[in-house]
N, C-alpha and C. Protein backbone atom coordinates (compact mmCIF):
# COMPACT_ATOMS: atom_id res chain seq x y z
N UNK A 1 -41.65 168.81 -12.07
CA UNK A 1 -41.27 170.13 -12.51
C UNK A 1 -42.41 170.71 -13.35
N UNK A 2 -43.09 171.88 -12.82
CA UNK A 2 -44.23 172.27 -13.11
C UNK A 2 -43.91 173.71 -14.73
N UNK A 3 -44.70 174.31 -15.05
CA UNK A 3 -44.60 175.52 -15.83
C UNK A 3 -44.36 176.48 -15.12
N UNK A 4 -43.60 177.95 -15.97
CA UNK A 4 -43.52 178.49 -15.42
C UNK A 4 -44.48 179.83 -15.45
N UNK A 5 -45.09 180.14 -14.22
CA UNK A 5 -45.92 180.92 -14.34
C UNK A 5 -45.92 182.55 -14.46
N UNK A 6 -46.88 183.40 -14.59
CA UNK A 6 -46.65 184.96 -15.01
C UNK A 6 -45.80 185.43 -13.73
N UNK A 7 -45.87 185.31 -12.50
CA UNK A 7 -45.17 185.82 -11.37
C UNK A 7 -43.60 185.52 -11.68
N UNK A 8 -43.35 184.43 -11.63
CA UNK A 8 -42.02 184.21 -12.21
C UNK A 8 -41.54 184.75 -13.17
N UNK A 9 -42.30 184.96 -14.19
CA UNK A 9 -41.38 185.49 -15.87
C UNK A 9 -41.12 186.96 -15.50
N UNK A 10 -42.18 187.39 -14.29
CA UNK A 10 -42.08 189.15 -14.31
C UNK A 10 -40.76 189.14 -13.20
N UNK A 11 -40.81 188.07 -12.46
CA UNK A 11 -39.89 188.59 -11.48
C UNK A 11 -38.29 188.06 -11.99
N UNK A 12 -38.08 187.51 -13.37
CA UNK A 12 -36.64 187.35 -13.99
C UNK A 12 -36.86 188.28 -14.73
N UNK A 13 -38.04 189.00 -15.55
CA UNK A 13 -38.17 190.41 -15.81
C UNK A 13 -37.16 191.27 -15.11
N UNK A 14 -38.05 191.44 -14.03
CA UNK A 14 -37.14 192.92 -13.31
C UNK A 14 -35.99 192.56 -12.92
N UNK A 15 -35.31 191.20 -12.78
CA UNK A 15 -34.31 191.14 -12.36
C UNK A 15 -33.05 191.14 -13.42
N UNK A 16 -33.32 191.08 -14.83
CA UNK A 16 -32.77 191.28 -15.86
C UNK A 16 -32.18 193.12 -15.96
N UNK A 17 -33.63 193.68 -15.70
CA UNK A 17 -33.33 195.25 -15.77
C UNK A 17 -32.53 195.66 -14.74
N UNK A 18 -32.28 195.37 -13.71
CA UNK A 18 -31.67 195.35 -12.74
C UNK A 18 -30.11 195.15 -12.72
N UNK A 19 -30.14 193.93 -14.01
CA UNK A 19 -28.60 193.72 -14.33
C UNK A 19 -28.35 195.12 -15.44
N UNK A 20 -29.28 195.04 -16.25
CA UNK A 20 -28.90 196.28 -17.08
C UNK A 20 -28.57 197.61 -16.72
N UNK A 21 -29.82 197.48 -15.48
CA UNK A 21 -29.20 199.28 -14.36
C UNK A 21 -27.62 199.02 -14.36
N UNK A 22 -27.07 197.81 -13.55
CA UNK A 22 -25.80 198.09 -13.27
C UNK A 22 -24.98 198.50 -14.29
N UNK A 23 -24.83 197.81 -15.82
CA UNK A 23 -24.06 198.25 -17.31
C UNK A 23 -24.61 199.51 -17.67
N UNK A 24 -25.47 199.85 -16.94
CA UNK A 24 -25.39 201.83 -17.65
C UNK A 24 -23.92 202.70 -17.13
N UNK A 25 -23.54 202.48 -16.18
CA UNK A 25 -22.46 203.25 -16.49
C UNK A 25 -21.52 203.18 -16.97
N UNK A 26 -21.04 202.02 -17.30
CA UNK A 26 -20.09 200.94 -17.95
C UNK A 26 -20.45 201.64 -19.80
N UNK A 27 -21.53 201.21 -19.82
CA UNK A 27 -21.41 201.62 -21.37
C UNK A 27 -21.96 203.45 -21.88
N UNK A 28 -22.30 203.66 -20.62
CA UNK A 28 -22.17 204.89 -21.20
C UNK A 28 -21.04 205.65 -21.24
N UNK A 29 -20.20 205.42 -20.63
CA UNK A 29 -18.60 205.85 -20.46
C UNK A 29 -18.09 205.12 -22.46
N UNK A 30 -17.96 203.87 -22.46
CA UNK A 30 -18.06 203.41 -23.92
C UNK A 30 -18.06 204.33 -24.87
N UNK A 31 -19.48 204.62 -25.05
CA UNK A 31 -20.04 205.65 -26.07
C UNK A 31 -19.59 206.75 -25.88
N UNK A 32 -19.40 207.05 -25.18
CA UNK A 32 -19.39 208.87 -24.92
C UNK A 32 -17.44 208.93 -25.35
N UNK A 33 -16.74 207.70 -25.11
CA UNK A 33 -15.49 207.75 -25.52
C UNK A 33 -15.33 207.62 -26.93
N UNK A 34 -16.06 207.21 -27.67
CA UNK A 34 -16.53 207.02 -29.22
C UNK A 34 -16.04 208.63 -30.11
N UNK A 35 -15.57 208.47 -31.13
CA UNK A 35 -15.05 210.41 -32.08
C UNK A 35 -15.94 210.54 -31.85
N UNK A 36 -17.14 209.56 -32.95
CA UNK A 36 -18.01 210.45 -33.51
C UNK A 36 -19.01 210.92 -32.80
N UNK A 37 -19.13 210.35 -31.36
CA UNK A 37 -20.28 211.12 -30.73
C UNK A 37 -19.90 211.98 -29.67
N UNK A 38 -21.05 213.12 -30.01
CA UNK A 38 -20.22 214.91 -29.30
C UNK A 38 -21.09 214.79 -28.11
N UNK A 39 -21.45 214.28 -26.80
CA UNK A 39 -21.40 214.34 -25.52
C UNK A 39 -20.64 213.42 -24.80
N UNK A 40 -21.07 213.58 -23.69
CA UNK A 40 -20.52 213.35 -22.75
C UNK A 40 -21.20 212.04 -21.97
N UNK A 41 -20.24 211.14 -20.96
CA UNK A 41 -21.33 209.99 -20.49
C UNK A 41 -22.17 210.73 -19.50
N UNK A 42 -22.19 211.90 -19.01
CA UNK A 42 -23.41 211.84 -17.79
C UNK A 42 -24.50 212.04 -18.97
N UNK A 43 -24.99 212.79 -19.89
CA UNK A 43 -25.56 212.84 -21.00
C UNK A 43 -26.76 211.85 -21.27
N UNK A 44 -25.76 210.45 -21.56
CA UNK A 44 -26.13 209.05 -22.23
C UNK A 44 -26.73 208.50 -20.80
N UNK A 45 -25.70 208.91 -19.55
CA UNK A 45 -26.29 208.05 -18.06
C UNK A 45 -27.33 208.74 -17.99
N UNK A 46 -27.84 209.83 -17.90
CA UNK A 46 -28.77 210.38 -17.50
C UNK A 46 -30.19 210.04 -18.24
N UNK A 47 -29.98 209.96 -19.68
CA UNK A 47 -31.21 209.15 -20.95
C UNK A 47 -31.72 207.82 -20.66
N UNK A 48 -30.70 207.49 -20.22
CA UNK A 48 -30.78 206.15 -20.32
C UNK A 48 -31.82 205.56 -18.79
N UNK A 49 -30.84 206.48 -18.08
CA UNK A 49 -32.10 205.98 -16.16
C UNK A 49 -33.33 206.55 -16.58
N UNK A 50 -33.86 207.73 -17.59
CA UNK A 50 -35.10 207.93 -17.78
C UNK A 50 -35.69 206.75 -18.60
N UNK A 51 -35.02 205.96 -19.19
CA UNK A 51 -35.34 205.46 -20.04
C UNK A 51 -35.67 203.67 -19.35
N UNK A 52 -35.13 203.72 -18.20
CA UNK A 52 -35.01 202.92 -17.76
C UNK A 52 -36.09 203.00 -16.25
N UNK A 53 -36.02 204.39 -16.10
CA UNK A 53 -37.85 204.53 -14.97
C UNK A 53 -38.93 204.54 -15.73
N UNK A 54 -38.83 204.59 -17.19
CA UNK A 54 -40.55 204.43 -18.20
C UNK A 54 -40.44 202.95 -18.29
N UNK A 55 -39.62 202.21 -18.44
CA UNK A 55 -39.63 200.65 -18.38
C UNK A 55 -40.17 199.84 -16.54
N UNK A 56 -39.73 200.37 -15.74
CA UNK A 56 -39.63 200.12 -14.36
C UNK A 56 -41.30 200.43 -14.30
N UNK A 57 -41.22 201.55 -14.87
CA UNK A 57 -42.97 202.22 -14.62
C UNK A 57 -44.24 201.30 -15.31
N UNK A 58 -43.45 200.75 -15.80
CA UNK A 58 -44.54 199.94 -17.06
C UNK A 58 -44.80 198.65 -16.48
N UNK A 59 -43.43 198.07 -15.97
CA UNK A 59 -43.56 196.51 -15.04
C UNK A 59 -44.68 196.50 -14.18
N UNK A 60 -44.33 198.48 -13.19
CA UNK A 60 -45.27 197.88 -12.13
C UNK A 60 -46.85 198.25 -12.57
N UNK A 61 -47.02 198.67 -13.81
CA UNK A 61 -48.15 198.71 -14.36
C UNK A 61 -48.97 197.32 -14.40
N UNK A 62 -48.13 196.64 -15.14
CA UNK A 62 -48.35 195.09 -15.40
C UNK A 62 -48.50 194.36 -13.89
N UNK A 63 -47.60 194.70 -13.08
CA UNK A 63 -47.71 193.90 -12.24
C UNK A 63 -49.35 194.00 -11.27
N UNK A 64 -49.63 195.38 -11.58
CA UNK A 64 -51.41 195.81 -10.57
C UNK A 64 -52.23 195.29 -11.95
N UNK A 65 -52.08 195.13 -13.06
CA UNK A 65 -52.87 194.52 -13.85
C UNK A 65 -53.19 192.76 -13.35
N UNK A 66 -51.87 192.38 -13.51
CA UNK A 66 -51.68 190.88 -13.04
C UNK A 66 -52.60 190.12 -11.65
N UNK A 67 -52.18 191.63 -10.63
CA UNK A 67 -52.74 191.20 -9.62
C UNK A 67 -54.37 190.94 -9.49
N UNK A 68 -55.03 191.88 -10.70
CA UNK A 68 -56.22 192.16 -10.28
C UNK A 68 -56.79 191.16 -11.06
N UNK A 69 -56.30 191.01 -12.21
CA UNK A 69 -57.03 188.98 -12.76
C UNK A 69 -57.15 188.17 -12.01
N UNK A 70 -56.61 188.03 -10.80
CA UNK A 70 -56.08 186.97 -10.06
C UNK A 70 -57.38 186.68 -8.81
């Protein structure tokens, strides 16, 4: 049983965010049911997938970095 290498850690990386894509609508419904906060879940869903294509955008940044050490 060897180490685990950068290809691997990136690819339980994205597959983590991937689980998190799915709980965005789940918890943005959550919050948005909350008193104290005055919107709505498309609001929080909508922040959040931007927030979640600058993360996506950044992996595959890393990932053409990765490739080109190689």
């Amino acid at each position: 049983m060897g180490t685990v290498g950068r290809k691997a850690e990136l690819g339980v990386a994205i597959i983590v965010l991937g689980l998190l894509a799915l709980l965005l609508p789940w918890s943005s419904a959550t919050v948005a049911s909350l008193d104290f906060v005055p919107s709505d879940a498309y609001s929080i869903l909508t922040g959040t997938v931007y927030a979640l294509g600058i993360i996506v955008i950044l992996a595959g940044i890393a990932v053409l970095r990765l490739k080109e050490e190689e």
